[in-house]
ModelCIF file with pLDDT and N, C-alpha, C, O atoms, coordinates in Angstrom:
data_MODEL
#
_entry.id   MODEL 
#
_entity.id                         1 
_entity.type                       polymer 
_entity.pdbx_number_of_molecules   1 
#
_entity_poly.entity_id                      1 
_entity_poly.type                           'polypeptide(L)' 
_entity_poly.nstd_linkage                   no 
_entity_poly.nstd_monomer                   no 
_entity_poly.pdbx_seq_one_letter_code       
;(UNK)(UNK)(UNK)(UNK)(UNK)(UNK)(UNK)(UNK)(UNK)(UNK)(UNK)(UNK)(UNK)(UNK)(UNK)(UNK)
(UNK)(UNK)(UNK)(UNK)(UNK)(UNK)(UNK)(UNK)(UNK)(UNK)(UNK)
;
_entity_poly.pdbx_seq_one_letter_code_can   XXXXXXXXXXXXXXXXXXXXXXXXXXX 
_entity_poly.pdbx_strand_id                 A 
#
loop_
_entity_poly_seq.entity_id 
_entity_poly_seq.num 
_entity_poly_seq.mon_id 
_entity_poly_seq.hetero 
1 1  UNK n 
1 2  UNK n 
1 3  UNK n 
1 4  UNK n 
1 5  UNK n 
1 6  UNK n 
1 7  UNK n 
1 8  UNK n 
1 9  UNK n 
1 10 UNK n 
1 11 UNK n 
1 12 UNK n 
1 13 UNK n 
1 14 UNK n 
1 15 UNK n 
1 16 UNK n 
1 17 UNK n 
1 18 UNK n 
1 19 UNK n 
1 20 UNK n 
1 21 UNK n 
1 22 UNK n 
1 23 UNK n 
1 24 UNK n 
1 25 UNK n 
1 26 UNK n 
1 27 UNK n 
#
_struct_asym.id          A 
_struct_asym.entity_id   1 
#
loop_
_ma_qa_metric.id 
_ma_qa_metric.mode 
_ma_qa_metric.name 
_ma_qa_metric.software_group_id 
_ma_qa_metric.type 
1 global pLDDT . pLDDT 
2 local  pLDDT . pLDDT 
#
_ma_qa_metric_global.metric_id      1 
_ma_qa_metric_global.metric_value   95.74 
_ma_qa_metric_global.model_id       1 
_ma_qa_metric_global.ordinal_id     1 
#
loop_
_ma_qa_metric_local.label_asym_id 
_ma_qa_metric_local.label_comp_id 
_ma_qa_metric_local.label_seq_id 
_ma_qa_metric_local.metric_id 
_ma_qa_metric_local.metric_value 
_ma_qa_metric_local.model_id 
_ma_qa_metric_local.ordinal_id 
A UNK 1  2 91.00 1 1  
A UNK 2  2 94.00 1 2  
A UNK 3  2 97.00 1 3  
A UNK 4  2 97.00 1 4  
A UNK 5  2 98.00 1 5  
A UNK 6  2 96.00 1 6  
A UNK 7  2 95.00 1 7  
A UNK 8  2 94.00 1 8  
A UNK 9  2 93.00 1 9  
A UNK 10 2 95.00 1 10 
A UNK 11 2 95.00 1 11 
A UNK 12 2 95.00 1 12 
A UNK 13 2 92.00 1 13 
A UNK 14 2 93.00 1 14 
A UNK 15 2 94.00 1 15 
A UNK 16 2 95.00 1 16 
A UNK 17 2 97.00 1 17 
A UNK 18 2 98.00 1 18 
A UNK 19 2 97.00 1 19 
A UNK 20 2 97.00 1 20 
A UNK 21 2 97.00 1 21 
A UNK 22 2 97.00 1 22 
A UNK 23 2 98.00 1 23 
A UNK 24 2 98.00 1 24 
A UNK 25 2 98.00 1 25 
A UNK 26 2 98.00 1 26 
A UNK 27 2 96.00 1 27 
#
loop_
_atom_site.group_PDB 
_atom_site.id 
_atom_site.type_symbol 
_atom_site.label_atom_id 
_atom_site.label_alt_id 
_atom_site.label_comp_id 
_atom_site.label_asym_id 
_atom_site.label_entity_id 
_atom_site.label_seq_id 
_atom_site.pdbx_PDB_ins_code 
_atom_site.Cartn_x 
_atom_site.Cartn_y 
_atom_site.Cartn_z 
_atom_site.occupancy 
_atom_site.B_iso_or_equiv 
_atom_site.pdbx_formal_charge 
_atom_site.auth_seq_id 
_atom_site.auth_comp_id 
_atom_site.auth_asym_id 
_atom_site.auth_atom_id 
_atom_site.pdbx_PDB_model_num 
ATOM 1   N N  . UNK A 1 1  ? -12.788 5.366  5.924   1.00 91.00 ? 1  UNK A N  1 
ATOM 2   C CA . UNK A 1 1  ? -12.058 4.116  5.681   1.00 91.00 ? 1  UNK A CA 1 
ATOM 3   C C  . UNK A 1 1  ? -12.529 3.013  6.634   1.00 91.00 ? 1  UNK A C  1 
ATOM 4   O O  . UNK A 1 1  ? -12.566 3.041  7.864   1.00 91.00 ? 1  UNK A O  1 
ATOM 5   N N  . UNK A 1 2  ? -12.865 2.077  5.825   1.00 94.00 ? 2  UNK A N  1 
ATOM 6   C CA . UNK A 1 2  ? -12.844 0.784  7.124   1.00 94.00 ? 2  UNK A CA 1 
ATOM 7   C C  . UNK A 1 2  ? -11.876 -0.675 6.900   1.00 94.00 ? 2  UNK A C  1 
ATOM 8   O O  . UNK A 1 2  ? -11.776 -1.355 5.879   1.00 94.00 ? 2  UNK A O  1 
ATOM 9   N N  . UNK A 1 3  ? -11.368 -0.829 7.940   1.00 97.00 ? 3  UNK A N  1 
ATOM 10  C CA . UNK A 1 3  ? -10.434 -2.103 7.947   1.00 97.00 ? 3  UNK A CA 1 
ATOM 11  C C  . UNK A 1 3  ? -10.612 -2.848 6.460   1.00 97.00 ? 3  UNK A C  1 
ATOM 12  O O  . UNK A 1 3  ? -11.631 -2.856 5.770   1.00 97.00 ? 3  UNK A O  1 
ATOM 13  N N  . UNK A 1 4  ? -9.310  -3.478 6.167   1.00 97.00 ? 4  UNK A N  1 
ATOM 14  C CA . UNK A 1 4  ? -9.459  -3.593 4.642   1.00 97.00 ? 4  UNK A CA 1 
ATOM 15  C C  . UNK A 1 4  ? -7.503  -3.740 4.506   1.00 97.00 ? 4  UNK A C  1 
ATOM 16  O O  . UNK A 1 4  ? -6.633  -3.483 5.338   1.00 97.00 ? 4  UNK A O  1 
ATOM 17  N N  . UNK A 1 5  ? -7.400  -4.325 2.900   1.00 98.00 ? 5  UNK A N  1 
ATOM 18  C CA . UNK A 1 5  ? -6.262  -4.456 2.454   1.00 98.00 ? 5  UNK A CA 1 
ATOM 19  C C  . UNK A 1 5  ? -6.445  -3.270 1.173   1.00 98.00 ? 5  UNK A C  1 
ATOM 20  O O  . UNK A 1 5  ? -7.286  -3.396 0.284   1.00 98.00 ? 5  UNK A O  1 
ATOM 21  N N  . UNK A 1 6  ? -5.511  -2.139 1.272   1.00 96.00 ? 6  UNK A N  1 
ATOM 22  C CA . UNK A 1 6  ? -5.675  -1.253 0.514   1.00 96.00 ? 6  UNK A CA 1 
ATOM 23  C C  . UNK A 1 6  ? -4.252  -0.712 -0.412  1.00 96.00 ? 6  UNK A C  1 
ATOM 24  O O  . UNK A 1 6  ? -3.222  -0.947 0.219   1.00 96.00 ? 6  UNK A O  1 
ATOM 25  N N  . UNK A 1 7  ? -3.996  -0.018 -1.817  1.00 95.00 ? 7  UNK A N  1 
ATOM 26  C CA . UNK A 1 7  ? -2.354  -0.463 -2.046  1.00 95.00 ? 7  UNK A CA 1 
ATOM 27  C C  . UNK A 1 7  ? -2.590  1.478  -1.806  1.00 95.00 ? 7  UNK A C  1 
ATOM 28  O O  . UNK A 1 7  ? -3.314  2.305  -2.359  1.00 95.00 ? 7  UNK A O  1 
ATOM 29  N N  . UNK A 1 8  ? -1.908  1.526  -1.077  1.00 94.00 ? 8  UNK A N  1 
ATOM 30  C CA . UNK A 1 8  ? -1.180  2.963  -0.796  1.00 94.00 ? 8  UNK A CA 1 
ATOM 31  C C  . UNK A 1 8  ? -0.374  3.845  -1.519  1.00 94.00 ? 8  UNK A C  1 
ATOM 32  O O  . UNK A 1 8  ? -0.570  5.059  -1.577  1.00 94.00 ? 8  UNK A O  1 
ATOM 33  N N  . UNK A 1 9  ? 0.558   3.224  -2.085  1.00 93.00 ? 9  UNK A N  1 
ATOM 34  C CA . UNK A 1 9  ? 1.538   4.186  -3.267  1.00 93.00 ? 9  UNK A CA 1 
ATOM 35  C C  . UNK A 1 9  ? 2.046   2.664  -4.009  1.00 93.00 ? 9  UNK A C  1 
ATOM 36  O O  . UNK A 1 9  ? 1.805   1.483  -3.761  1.00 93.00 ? 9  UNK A O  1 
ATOM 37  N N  . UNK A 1 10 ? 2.865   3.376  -5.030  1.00 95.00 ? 10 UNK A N  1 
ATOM 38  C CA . UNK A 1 10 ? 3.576   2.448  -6.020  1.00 95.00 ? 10 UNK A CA 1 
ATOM 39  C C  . UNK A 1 10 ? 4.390   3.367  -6.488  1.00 95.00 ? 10 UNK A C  1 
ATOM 40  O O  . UNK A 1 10 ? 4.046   4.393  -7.074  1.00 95.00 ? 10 UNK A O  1 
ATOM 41  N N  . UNK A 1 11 ? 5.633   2.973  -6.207  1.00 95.00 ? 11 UNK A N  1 
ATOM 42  C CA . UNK A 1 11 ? 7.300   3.497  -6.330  1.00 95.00 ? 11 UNK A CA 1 
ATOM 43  C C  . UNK A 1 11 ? 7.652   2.800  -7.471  1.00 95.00 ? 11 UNK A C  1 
ATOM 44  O O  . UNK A 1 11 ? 7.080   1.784  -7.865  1.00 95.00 ? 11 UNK A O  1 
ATOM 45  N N  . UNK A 1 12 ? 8.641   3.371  -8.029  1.00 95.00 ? 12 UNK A N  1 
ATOM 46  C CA . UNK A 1 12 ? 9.969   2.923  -8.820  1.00 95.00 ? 12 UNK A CA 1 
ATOM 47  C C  . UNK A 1 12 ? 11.317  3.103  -8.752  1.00 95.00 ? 12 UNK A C  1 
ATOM 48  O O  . UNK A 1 12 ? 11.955  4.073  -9.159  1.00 95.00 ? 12 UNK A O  1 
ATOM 49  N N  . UNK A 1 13 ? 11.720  2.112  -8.212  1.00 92.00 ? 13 UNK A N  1 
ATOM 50  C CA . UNK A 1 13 ? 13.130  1.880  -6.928  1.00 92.00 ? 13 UNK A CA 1 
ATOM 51  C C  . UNK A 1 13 ? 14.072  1.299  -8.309  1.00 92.00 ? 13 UNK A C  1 
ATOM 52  O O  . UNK A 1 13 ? 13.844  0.258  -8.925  1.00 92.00 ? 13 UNK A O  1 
ATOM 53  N N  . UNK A 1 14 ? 14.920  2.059  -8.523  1.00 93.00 ? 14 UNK A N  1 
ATOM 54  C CA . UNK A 1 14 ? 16.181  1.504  -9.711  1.00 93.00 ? 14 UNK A CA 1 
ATOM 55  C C  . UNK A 1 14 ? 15.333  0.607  -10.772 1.00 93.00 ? 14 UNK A C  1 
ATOM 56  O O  . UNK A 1 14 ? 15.653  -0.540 -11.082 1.00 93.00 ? 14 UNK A O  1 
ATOM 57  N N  . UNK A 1 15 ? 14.391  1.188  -11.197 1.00 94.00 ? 15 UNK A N  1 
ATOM 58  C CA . UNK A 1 15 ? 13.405  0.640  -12.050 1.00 94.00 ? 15 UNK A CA 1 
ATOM 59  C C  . UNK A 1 15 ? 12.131  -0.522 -11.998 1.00 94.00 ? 15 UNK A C  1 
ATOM 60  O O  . UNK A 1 15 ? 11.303  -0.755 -12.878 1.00 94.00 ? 15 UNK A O  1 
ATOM 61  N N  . UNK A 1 16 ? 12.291  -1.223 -10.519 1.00 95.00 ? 16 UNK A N  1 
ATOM 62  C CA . UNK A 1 16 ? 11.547  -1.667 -9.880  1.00 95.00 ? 16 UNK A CA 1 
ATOM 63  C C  . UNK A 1 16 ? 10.501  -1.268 -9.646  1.00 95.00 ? 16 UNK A C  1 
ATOM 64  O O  . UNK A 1 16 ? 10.680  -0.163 -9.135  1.00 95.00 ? 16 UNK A O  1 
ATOM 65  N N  . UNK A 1 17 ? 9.088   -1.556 -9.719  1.00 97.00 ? 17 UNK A N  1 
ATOM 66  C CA . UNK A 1 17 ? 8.027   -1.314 -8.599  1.00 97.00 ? 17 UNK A CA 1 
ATOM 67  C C  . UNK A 1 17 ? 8.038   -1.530 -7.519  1.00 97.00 ? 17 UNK A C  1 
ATOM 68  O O  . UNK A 1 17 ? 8.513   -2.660 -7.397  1.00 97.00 ? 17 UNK A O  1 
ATOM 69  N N  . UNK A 1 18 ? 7.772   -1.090 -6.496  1.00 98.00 ? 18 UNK A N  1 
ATOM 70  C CA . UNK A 1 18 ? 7.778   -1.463 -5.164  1.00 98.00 ? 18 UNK A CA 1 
ATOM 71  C C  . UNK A 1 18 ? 6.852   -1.166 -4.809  1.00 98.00 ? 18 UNK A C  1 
ATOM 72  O O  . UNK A 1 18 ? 6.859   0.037  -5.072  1.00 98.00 ? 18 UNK A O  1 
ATOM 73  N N  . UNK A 1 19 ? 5.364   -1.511 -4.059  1.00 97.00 ? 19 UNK A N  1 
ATOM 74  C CA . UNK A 1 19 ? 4.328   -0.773 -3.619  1.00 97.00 ? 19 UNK A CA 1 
ATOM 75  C C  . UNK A 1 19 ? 3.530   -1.195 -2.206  1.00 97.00 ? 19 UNK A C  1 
ATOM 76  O O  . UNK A 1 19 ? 2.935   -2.244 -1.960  1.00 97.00 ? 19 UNK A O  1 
ATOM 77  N N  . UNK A 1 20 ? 3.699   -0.177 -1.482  1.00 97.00 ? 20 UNK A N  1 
ATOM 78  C CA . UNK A 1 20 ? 3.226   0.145  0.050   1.00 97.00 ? 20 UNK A CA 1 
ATOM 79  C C  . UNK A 1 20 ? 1.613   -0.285 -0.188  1.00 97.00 ? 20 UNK A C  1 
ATOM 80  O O  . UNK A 1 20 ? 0.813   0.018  -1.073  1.00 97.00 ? 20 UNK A O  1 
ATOM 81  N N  . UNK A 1 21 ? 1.503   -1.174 1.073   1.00 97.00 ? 21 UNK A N  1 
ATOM 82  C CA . UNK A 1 21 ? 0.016   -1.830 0.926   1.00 97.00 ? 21 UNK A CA 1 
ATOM 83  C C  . UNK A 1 21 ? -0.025  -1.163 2.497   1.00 97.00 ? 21 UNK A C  1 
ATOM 84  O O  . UNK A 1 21 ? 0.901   -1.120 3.306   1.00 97.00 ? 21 UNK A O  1 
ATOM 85  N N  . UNK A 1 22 ? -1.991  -0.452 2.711   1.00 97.00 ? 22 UNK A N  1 
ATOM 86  C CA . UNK A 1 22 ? -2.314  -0.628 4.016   1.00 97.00 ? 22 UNK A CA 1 
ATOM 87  C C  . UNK A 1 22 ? -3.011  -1.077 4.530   1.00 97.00 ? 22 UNK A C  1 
ATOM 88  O O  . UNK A 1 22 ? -4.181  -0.879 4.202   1.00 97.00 ? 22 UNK A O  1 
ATOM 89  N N  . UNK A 1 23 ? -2.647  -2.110 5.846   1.00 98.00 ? 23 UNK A N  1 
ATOM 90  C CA . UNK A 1 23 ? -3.299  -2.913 6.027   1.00 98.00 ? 23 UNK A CA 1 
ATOM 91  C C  . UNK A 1 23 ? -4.230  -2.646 7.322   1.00 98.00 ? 23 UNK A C  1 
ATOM 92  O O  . UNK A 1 23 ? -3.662  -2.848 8.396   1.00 98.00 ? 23 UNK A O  1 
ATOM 93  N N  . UNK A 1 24 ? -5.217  -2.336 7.364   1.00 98.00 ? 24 UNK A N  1 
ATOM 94  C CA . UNK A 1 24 ? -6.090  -1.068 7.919   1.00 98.00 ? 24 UNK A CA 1 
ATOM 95  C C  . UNK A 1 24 ? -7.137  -2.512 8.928   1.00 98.00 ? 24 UNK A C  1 
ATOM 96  O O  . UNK A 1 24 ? -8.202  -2.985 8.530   1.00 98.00 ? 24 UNK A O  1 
ATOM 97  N N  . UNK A 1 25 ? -6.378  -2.924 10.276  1.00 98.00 ? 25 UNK A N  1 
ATOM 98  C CA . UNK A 1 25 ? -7.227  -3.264 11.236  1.00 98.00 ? 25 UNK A CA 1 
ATOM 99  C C  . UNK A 1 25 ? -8.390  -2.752 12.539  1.00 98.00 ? 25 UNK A C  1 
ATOM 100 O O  . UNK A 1 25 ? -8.969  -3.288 13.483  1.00 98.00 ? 25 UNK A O  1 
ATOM 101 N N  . UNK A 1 26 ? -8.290  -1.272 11.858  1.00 98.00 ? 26 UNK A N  1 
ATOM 102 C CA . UNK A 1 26 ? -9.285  -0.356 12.811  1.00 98.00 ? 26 UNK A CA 1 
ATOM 103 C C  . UNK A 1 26 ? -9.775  0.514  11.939  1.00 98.00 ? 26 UNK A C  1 
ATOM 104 O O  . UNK A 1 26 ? -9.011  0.970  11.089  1.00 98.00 ? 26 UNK A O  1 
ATOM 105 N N  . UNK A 1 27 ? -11.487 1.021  11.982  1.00 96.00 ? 27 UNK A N  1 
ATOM 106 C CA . UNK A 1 27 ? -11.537 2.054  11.883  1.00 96.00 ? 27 UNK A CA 1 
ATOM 107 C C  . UNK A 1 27 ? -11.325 3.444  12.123  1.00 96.00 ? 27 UNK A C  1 
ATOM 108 O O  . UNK A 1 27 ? -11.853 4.284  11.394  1.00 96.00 ? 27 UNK A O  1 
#
């Protein structure tokens, strides 16, 4: 992995998406 904006998971919260981004400032 190198530093970067990456989407991690994608939930469905009471029918919502919700989705965990990582935001990766180190290798």
């Amino acid at each position: 992995i190198v530093p970067g904006i990456f989407e991690s998971r994608v939930d469905t919260v009471g029918g919502d998406k919700v989705t965990t981004y990582d935001i990766r400032l180190k290798k």
